[in-house]
PDB file of N, CA and C in Angstrom:
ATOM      1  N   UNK A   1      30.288 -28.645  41.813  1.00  0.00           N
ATOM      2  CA  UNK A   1      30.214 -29.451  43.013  1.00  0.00           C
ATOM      3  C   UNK A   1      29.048 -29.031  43.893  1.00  0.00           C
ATOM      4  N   UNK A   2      29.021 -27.541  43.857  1.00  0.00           N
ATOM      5  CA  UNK A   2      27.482 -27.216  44.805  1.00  0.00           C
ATOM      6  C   UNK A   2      26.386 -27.575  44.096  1.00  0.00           C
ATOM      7  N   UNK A   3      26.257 -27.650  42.654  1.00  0.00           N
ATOM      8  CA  UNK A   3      25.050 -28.372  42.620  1.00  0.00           C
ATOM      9  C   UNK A   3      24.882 -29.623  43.044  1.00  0.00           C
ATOM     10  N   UNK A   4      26.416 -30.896  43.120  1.00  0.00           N
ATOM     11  CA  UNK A   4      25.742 -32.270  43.206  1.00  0.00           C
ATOM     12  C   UNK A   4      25.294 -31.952  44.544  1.00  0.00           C
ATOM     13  N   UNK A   5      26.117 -31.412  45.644  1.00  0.00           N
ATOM     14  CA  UNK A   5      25.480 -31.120  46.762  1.00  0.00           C
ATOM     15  C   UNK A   5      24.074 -31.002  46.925  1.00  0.00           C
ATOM     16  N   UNK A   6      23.466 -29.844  46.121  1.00  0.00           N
ATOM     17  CA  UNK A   6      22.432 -29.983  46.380  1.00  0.00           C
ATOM     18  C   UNK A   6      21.569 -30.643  45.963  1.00  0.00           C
ATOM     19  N   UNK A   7      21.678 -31.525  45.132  1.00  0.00           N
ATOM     20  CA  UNK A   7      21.040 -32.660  44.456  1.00  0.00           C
ATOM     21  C   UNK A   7      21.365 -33.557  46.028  1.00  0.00           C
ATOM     22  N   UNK A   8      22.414 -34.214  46.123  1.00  0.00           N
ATOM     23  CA  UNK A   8      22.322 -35.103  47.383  1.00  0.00           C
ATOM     24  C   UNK A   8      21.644 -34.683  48.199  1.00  0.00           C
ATOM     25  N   UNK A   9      21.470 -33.657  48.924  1.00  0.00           N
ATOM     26  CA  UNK A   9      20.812 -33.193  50.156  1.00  0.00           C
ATOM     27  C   UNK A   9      19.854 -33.089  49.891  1.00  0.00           C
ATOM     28  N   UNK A  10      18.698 -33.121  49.137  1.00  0.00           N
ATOM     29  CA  UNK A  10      17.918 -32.953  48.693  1.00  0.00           C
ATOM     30  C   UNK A  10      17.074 -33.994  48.108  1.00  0.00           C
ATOM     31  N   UNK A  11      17.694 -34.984  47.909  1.00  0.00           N
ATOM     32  CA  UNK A  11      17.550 -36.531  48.119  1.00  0.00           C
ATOM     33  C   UNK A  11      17.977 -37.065  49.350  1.00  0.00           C
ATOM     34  N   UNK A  12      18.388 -36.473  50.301  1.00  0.00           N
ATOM     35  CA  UNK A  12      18.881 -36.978  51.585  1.00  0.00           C
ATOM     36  C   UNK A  12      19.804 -38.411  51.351  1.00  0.00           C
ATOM     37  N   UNK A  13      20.960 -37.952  50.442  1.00  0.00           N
ATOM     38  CA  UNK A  13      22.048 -39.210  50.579  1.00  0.00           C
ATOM     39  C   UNK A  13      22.848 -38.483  51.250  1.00  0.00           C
ATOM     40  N   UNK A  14      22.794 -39.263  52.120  1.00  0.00           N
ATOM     41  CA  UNK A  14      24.219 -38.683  53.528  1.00  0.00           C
ATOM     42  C   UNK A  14      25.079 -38.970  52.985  1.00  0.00           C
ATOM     43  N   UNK A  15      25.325 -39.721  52.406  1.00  0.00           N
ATOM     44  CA  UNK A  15      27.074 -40.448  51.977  1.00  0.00           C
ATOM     45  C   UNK A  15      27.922 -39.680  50.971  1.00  0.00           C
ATOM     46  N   UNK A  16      26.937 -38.745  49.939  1.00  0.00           N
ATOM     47  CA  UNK A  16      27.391 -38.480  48.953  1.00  0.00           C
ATOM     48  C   UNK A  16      27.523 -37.104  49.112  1.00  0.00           C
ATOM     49  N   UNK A  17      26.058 -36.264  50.176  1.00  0.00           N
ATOM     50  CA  UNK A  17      27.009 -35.250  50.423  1.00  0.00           C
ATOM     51  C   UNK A  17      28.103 -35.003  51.260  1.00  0.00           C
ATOM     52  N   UNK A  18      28.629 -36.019  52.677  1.00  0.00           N
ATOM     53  CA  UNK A  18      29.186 -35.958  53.075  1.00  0.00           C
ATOM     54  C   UNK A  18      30.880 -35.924  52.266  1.00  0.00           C
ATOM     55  N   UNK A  19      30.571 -36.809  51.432  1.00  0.00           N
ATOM     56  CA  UNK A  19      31.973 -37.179  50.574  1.00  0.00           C
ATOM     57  C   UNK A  19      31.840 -35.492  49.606  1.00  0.00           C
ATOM     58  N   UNK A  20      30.917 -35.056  49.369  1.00  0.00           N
ATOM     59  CA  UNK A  20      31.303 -33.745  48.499  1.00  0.00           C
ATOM     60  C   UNK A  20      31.956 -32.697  49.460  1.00  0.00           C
ATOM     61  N   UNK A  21      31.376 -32.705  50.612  1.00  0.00           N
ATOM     62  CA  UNK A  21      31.874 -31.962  51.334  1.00  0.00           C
ATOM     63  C   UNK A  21      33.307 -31.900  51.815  1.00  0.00           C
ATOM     64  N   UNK A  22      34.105 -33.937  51.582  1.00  0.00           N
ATOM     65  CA  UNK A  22      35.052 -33.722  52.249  1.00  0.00           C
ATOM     66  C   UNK A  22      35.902 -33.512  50.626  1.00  0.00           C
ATOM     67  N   UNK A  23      35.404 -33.593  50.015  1.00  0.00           N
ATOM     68  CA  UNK A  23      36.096 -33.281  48.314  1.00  0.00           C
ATOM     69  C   UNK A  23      36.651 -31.288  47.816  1.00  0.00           C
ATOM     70  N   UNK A  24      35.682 -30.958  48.836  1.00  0.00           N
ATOM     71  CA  UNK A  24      35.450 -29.381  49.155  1.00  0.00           C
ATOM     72  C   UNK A  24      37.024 -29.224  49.580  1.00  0.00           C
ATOM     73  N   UNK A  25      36.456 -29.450  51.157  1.00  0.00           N
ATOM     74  CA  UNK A  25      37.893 -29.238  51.845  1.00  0.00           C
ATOM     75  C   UNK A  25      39.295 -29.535  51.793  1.00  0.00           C
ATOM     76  N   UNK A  26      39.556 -31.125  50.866  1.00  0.00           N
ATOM     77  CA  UNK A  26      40.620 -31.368  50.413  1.00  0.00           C
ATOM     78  C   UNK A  26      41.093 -30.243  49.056  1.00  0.00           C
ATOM     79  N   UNK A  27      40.155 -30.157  48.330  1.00  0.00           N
ATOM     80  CA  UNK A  27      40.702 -29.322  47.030  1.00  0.00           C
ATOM     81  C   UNK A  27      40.908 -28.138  47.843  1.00  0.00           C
ATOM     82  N   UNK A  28      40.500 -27.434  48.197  1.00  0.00           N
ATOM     83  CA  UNK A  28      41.105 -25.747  49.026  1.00  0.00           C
ATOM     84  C   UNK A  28      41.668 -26.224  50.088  1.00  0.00           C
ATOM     85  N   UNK A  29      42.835 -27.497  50.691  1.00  0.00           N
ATOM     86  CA  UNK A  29      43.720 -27.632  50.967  1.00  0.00           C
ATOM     87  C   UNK A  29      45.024 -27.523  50.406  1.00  0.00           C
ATOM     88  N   UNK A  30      44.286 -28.355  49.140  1.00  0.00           N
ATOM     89  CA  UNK A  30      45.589 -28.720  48.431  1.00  0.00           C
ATOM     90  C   UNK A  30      46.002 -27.338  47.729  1.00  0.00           C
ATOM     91  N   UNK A  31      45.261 -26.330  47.007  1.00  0.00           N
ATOM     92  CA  UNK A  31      45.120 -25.528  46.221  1.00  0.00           C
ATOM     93  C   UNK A  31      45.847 -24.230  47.495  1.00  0.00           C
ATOM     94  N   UNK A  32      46.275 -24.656  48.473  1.00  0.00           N
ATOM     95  CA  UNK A  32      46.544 -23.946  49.525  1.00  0.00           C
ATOM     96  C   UNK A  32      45.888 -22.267  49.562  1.00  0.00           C
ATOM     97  N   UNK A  33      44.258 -22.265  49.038  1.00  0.00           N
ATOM     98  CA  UNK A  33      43.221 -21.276  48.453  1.00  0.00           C
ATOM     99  C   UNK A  33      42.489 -21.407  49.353  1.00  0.00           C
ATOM    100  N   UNK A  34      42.768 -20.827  50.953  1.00  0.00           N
ATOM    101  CA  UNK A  34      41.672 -21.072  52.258  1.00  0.00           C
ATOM    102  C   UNK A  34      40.447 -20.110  52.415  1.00  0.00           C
ATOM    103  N   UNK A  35      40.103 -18.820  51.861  1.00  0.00           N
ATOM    104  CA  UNK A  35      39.144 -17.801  51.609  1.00  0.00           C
ATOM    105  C   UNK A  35      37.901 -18.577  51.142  1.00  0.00           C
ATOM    106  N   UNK A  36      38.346 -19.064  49.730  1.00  0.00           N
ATOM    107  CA  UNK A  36      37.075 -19.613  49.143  1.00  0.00           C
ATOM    108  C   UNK A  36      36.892 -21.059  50.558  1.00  0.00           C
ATOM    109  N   UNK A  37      37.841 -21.681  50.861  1.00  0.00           N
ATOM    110  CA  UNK A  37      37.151 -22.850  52.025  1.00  0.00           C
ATOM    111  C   UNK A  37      36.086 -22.209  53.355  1.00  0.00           C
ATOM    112  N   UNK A  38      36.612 -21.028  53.572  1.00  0.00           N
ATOM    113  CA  UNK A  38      35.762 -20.612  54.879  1.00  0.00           C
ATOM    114  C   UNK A  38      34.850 -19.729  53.734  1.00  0.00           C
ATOM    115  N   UNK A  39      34.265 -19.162  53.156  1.00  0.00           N
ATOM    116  CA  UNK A  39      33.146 -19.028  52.321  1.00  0.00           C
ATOM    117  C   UNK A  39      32.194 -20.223  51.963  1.00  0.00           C
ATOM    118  N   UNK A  40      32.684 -21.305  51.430  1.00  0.00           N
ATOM    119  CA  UNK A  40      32.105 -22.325  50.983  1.00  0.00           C
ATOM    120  C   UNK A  40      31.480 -23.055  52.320  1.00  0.00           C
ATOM    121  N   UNK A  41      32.026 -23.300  53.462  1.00  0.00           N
ATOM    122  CA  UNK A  41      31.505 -23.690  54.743  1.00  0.00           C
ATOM    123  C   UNK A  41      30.225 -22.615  55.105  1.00  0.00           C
ATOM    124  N   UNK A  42      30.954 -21.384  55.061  1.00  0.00           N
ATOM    125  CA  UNK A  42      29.516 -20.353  55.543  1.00  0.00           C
ATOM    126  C   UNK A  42      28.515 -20.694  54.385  1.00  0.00           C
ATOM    127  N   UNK A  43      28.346 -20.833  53.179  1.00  0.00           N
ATOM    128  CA  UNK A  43      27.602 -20.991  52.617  1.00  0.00           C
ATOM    129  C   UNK A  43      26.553 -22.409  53.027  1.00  0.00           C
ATOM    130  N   UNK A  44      27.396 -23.703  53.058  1.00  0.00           N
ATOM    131  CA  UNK A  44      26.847 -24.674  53.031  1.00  0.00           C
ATOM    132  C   UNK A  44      26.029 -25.032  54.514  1.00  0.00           C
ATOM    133  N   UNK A  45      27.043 -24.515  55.124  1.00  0.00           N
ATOM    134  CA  UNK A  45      26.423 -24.480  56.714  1.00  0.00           C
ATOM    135  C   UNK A  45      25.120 -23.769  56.530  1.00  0.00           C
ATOM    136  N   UNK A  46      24.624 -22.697  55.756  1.00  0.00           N
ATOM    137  CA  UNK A  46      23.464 -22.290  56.112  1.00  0.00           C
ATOM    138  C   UNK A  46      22.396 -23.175  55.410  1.00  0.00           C
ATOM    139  N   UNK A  47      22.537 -23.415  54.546  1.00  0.00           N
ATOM    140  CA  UNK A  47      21.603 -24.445  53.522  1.00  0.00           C
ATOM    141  C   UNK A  47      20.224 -25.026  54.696  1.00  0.00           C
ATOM    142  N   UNK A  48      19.407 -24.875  54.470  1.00  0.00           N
ATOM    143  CA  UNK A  48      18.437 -25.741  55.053  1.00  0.00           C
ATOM    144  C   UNK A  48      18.514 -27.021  54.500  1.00  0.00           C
ATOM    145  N   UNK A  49      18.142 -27.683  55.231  1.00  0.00           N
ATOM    146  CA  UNK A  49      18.360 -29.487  55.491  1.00  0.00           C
ATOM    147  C   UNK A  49      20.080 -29.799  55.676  1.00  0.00           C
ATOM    148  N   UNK A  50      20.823 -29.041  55.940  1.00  0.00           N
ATOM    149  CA  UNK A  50      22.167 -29.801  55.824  1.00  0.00           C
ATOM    150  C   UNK A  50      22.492 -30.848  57.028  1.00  0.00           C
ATOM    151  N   UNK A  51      23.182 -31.671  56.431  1.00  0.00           N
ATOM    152  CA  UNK A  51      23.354 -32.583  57.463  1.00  0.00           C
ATOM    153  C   UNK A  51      24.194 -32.515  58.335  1.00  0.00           C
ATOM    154  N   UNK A  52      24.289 -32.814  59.658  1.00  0.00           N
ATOM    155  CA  UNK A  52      25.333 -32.214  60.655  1.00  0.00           C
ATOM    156  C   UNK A  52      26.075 -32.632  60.941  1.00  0.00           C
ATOM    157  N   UNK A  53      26.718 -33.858  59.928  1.00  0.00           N
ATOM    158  CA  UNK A  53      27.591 -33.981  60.250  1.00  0.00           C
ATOM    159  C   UNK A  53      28.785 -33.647  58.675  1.00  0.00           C
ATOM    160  N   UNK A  54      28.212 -33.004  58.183  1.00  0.00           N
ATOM    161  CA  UNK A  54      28.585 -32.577  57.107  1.00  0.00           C
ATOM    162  C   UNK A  54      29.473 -31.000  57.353  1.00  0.00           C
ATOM    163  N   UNK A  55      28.046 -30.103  58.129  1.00  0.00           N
ATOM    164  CA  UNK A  55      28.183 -29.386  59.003  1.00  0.00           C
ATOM    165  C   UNK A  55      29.932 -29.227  59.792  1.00  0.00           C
ATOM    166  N   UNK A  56      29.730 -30.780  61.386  1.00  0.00           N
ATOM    167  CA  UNK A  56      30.891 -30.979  61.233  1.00  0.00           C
ATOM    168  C   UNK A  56      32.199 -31.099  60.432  1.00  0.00           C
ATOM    169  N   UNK A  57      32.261 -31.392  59.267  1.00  0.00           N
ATOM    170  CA  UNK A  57      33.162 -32.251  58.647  1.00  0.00           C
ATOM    171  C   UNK A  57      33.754 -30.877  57.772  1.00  0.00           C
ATOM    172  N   UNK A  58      33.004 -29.367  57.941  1.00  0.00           N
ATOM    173  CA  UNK A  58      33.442 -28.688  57.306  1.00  0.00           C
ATOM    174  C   UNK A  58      33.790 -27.645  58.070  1.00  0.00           C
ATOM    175  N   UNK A  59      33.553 -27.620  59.339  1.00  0.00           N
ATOM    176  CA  UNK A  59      33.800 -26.641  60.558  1.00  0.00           C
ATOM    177  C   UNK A  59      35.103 -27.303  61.233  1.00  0.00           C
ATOM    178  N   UNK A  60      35.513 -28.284  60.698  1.00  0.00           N
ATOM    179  CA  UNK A  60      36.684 -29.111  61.431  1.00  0.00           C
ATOM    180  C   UNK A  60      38.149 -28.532  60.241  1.00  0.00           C
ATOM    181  N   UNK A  61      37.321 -28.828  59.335  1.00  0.00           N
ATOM    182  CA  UNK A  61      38.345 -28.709  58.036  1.00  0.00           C
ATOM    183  C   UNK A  61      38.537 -26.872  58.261  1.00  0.00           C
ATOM    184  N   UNK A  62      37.903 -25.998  58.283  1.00  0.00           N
ATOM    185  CA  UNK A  62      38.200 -24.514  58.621  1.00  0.00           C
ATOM    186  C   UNK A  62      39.221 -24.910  59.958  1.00  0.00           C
ATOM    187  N   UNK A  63      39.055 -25.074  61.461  1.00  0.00           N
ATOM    188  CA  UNK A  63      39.825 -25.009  62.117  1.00  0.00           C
ATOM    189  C   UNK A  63      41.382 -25.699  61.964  1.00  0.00           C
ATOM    190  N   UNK A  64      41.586 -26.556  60.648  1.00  0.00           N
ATOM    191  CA  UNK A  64      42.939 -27.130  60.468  1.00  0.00           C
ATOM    192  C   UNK A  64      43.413 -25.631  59.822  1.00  0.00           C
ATOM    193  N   UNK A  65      42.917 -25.067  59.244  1.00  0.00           N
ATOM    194  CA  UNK A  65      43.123 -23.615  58.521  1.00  0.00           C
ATOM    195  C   UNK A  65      44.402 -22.853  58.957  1.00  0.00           C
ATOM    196  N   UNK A  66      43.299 -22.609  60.407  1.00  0.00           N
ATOM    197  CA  UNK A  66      43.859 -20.926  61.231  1.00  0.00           C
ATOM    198  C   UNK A  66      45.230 -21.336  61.268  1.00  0.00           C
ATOM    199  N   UNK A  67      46.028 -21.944  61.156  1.00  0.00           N
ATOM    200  CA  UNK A  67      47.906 -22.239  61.701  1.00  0.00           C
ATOM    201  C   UNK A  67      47.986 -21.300  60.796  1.00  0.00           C
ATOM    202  N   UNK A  68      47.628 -21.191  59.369  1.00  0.00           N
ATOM    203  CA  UNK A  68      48.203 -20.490  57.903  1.00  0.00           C
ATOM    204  C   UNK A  68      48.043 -19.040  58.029  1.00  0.00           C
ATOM    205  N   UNK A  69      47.393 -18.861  59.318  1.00  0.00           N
ATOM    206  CA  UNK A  69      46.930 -17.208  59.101  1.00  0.00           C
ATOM    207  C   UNK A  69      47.449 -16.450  60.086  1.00  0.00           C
ATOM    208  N   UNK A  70      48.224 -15.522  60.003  1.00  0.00           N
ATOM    209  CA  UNK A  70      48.257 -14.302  61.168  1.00  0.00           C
ATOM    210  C   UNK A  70      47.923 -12.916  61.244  1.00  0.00           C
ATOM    211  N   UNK A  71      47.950 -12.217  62.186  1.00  0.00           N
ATOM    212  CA  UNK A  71      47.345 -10.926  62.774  1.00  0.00           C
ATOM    213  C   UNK A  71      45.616 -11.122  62.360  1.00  0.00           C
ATOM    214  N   UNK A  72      45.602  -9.853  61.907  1.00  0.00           N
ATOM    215  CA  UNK A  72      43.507  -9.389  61.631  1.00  0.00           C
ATOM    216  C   UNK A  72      43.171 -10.686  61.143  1.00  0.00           C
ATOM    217  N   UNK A  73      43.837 -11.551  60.175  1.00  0.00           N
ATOM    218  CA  UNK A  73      43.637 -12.270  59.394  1.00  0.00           C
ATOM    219  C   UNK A  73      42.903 -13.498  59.806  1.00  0.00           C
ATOM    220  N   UNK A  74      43.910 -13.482  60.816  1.00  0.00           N
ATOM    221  CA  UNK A  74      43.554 -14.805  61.650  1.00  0.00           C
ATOM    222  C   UNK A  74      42.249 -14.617  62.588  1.00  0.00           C
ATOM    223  N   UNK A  75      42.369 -13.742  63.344  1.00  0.00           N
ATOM    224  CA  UNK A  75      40.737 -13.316  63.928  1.00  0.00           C
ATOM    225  C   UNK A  75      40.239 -13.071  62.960  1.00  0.00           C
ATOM    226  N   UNK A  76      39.939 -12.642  61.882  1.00  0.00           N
ATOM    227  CA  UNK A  76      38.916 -12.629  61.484  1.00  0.00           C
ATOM    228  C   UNK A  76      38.181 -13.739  60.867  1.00  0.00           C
ATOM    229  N   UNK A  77      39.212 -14.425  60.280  1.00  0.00           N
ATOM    230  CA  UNK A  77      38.991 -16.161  60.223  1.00  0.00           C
ATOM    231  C   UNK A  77      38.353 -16.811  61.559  1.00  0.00           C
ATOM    232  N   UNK A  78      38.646 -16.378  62.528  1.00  0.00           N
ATOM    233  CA  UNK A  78      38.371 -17.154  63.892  1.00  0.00           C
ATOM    234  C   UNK A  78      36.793 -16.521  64.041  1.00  0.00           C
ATOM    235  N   UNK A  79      36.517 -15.249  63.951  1.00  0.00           N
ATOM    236  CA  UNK A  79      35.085 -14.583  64.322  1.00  0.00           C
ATOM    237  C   UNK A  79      34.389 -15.190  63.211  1.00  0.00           C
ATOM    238  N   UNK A  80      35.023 -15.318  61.814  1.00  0.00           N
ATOM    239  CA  UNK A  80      33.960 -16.187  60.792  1.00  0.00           C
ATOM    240  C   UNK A  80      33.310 -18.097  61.297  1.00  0.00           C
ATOM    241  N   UNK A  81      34.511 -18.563  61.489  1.00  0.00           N
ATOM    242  CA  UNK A  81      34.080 -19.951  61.875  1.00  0.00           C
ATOM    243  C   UNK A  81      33.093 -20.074  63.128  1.00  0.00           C
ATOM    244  N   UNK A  82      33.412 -19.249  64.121  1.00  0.00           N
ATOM    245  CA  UNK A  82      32.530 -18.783  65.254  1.00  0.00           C
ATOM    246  C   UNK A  82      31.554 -18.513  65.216  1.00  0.00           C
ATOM    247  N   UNK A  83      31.090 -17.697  64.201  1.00  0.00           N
ATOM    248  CA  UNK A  83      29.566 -17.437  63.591  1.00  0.00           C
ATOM    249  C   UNK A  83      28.909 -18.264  63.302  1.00  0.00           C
ATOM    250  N   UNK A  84      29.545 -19.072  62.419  1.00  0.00           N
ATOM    251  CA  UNK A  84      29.379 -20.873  61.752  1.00  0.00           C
ATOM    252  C   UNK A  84      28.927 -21.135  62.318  1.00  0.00           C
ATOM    253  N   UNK A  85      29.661 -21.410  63.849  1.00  0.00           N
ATOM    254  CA  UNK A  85      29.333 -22.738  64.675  1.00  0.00           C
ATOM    255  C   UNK A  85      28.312 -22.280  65.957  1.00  0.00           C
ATOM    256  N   UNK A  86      27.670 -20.463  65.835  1.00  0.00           N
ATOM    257  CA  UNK A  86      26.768 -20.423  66.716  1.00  0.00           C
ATOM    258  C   UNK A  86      25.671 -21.053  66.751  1.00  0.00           C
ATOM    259  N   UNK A  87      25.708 -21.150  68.163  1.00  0.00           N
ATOM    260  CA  UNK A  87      23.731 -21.860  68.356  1.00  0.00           C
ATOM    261  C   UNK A  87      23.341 -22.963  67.615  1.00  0.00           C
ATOM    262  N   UNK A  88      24.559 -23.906  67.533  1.00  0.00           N
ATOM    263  CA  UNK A  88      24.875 -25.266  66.745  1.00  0.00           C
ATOM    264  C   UNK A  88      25.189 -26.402  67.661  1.00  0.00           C
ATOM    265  N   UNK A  89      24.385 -27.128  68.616  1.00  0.00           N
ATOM    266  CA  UNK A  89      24.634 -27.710  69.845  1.00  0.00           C
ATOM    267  C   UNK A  89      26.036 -29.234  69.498  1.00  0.00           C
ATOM    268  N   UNK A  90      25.572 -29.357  68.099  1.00  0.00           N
ATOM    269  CA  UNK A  90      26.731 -30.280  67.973  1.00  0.00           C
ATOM    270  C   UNK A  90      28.040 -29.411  67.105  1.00  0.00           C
ATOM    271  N   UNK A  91      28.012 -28.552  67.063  1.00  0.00           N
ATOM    272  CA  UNK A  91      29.500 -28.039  66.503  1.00  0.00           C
ATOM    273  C   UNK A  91      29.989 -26.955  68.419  1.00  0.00           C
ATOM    274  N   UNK A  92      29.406 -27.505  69.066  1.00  0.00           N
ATOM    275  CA  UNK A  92      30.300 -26.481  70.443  1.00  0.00           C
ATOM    276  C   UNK A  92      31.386 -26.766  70.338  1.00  0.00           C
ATOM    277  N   UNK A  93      32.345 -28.011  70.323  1.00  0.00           N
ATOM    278  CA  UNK A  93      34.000 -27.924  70.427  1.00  0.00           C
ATOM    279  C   UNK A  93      34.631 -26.754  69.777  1.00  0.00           C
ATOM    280  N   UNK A  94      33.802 -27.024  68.443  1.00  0.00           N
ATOM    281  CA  UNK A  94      34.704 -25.789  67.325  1.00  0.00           C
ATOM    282  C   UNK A  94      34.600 -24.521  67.922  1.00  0.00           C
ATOM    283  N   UNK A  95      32.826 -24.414  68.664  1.00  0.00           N
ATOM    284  CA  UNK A  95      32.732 -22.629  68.876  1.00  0.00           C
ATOM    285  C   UNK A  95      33.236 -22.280  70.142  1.00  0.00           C
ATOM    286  N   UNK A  96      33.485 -23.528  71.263  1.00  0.00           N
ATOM    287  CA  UNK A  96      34.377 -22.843  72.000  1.00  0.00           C
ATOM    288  C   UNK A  96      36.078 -22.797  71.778  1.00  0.00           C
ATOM    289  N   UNK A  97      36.685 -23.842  71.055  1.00  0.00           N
ATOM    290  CA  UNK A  97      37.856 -23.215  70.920  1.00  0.00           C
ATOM    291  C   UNK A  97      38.056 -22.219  69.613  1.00  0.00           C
ATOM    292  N   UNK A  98      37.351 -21.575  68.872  1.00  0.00           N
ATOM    293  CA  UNK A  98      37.487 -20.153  68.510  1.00  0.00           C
ATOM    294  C   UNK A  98      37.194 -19.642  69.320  1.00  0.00           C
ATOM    295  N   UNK A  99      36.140 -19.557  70.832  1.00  0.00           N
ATOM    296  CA  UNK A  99      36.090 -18.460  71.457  1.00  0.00           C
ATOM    297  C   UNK A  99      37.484 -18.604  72.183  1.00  0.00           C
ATOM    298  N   UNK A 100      38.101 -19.424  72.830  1.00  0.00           N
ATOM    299  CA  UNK A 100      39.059 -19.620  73.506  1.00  0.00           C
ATOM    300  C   UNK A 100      40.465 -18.779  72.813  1.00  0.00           C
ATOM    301  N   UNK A 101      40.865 -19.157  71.525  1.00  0.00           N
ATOM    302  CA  UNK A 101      41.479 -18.479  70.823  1.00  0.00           C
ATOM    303  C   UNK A 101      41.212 -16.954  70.948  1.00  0.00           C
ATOM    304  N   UNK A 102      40.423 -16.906  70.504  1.00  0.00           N
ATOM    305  CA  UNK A 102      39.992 -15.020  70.330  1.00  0.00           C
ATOM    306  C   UNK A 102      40.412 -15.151  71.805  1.00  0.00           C
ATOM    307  N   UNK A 103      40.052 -15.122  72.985  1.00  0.00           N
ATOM    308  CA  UNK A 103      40.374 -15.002  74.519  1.00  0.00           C
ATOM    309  C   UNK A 103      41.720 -14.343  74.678  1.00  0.00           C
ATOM    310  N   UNK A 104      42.444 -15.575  74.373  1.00  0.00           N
ATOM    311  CA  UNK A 104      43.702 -15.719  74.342  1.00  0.00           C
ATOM    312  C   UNK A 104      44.357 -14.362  73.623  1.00  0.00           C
ATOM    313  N   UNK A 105      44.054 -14.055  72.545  1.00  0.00           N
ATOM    314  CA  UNK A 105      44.147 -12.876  71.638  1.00  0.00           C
ATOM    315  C   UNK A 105      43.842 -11.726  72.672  1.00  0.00           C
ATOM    316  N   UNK A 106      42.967 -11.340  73.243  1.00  0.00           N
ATOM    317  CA  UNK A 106      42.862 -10.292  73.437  1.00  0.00           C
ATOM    318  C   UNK A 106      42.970 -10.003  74.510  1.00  0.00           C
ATOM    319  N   UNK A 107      43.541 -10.924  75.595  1.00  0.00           N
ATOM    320  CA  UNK A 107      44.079 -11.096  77.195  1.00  0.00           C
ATOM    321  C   UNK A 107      45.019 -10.358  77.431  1.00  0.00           C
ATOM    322  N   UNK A 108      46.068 -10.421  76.114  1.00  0.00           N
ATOM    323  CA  UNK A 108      47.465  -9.620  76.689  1.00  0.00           C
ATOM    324  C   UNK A 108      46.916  -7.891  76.737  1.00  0.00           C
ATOM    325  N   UNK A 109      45.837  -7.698  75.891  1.00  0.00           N
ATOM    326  CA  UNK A 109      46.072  -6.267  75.367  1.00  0.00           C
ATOM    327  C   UNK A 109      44.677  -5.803  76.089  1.00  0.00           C
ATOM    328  N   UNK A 110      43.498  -6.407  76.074  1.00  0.00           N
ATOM    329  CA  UNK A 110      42.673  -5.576  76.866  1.00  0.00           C
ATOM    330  C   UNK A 110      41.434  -6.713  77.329  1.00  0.00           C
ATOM    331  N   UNK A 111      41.748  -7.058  79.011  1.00  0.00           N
ATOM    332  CA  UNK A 111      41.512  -7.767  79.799  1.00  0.00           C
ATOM    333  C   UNK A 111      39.404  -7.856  79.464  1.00  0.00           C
ATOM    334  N   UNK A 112      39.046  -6.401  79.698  1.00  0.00           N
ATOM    335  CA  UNK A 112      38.014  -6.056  79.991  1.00  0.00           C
ATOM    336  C   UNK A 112      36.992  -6.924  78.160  1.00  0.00           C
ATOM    337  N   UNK A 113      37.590  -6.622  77.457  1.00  0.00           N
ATOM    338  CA  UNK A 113      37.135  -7.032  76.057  1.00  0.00           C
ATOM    339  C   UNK A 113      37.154  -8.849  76.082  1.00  0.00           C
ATOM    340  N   UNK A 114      38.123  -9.134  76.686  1.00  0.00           N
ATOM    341  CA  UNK A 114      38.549 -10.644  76.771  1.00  0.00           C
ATOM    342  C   UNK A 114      37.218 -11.468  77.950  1.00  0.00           C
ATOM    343  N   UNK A 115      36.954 -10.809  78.558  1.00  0.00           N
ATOM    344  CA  UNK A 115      36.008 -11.088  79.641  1.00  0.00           C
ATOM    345  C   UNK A 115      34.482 -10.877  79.078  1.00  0.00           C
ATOM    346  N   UNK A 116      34.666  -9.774  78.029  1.00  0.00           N
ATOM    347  CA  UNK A 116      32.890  -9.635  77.362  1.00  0.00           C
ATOM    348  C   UNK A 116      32.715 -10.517  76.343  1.00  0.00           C
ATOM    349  N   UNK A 117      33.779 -11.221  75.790  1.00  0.00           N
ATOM    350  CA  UNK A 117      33.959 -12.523  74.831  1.00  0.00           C
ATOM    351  C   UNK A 117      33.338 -13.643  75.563  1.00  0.00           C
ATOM    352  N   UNK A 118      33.785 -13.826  76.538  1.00  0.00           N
ATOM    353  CA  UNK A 118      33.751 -15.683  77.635  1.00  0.00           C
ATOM    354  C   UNK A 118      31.654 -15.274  77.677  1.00  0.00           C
ATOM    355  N   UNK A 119      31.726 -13.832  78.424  1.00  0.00           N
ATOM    356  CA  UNK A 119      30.227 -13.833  78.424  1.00  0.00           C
ATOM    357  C   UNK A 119      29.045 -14.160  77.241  1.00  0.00           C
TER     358      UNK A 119
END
């Protein structure tokens, strides 16, 4: 599948990588196999030329994720998608509610850490 990807993108058919992408996220839904989904996003997200809304369509599909995950697990899932979506002017929803999440996480237990996050 990552090669047709990169065959589409590379021909610039939006349609076809968009649909590989959402072919991505459904199979490591269904396969209830979420590791390889937030790998496969960090991967594709970096690709030069990717399209952004592809981008989107795979930073959306990680945040249906996090419900499945708890403790380290889950932050660390949350600091991965966050990375994703830095300095990405059209993925901000996603990177502020992982920052919001992480917030939330670390409010009860140490205020001062929760406050160097928002910054």
């Amino acid at each position: 599948m990552l090669a047709k990807e990169r065959d589409a993108r590379f021909a610039n058919n939006y349609n076809e990588c968009h649909a590989i992408s959402r072919a991505v996220v459904a199979l490591c839904l269904e396969s209830k196999n979420f590791i390889p989904l937030i790998e496969t996003t960090e991967l594709l997200c970096k690709r030069r030329g990717q399209h952004k809304k592809v981008q989107i369509e795979l930073a959306q599909g990680c945040m249906t994720v996090i419900q499945y995950f708890t403790g380290a697990q889950k932050l660390d899932l949350i600091e991965r998608i966050k990375a994703v979506c830095d300095k990405k002017i059209f993925l901000e929803v996603e990177y502020a509610r992982c920052v919001m999440m992480l917030v939330k996480n670390k409010e009860d237990s140490d205020l001062g850490e929760a406050a160097k996050i928002l910054q």
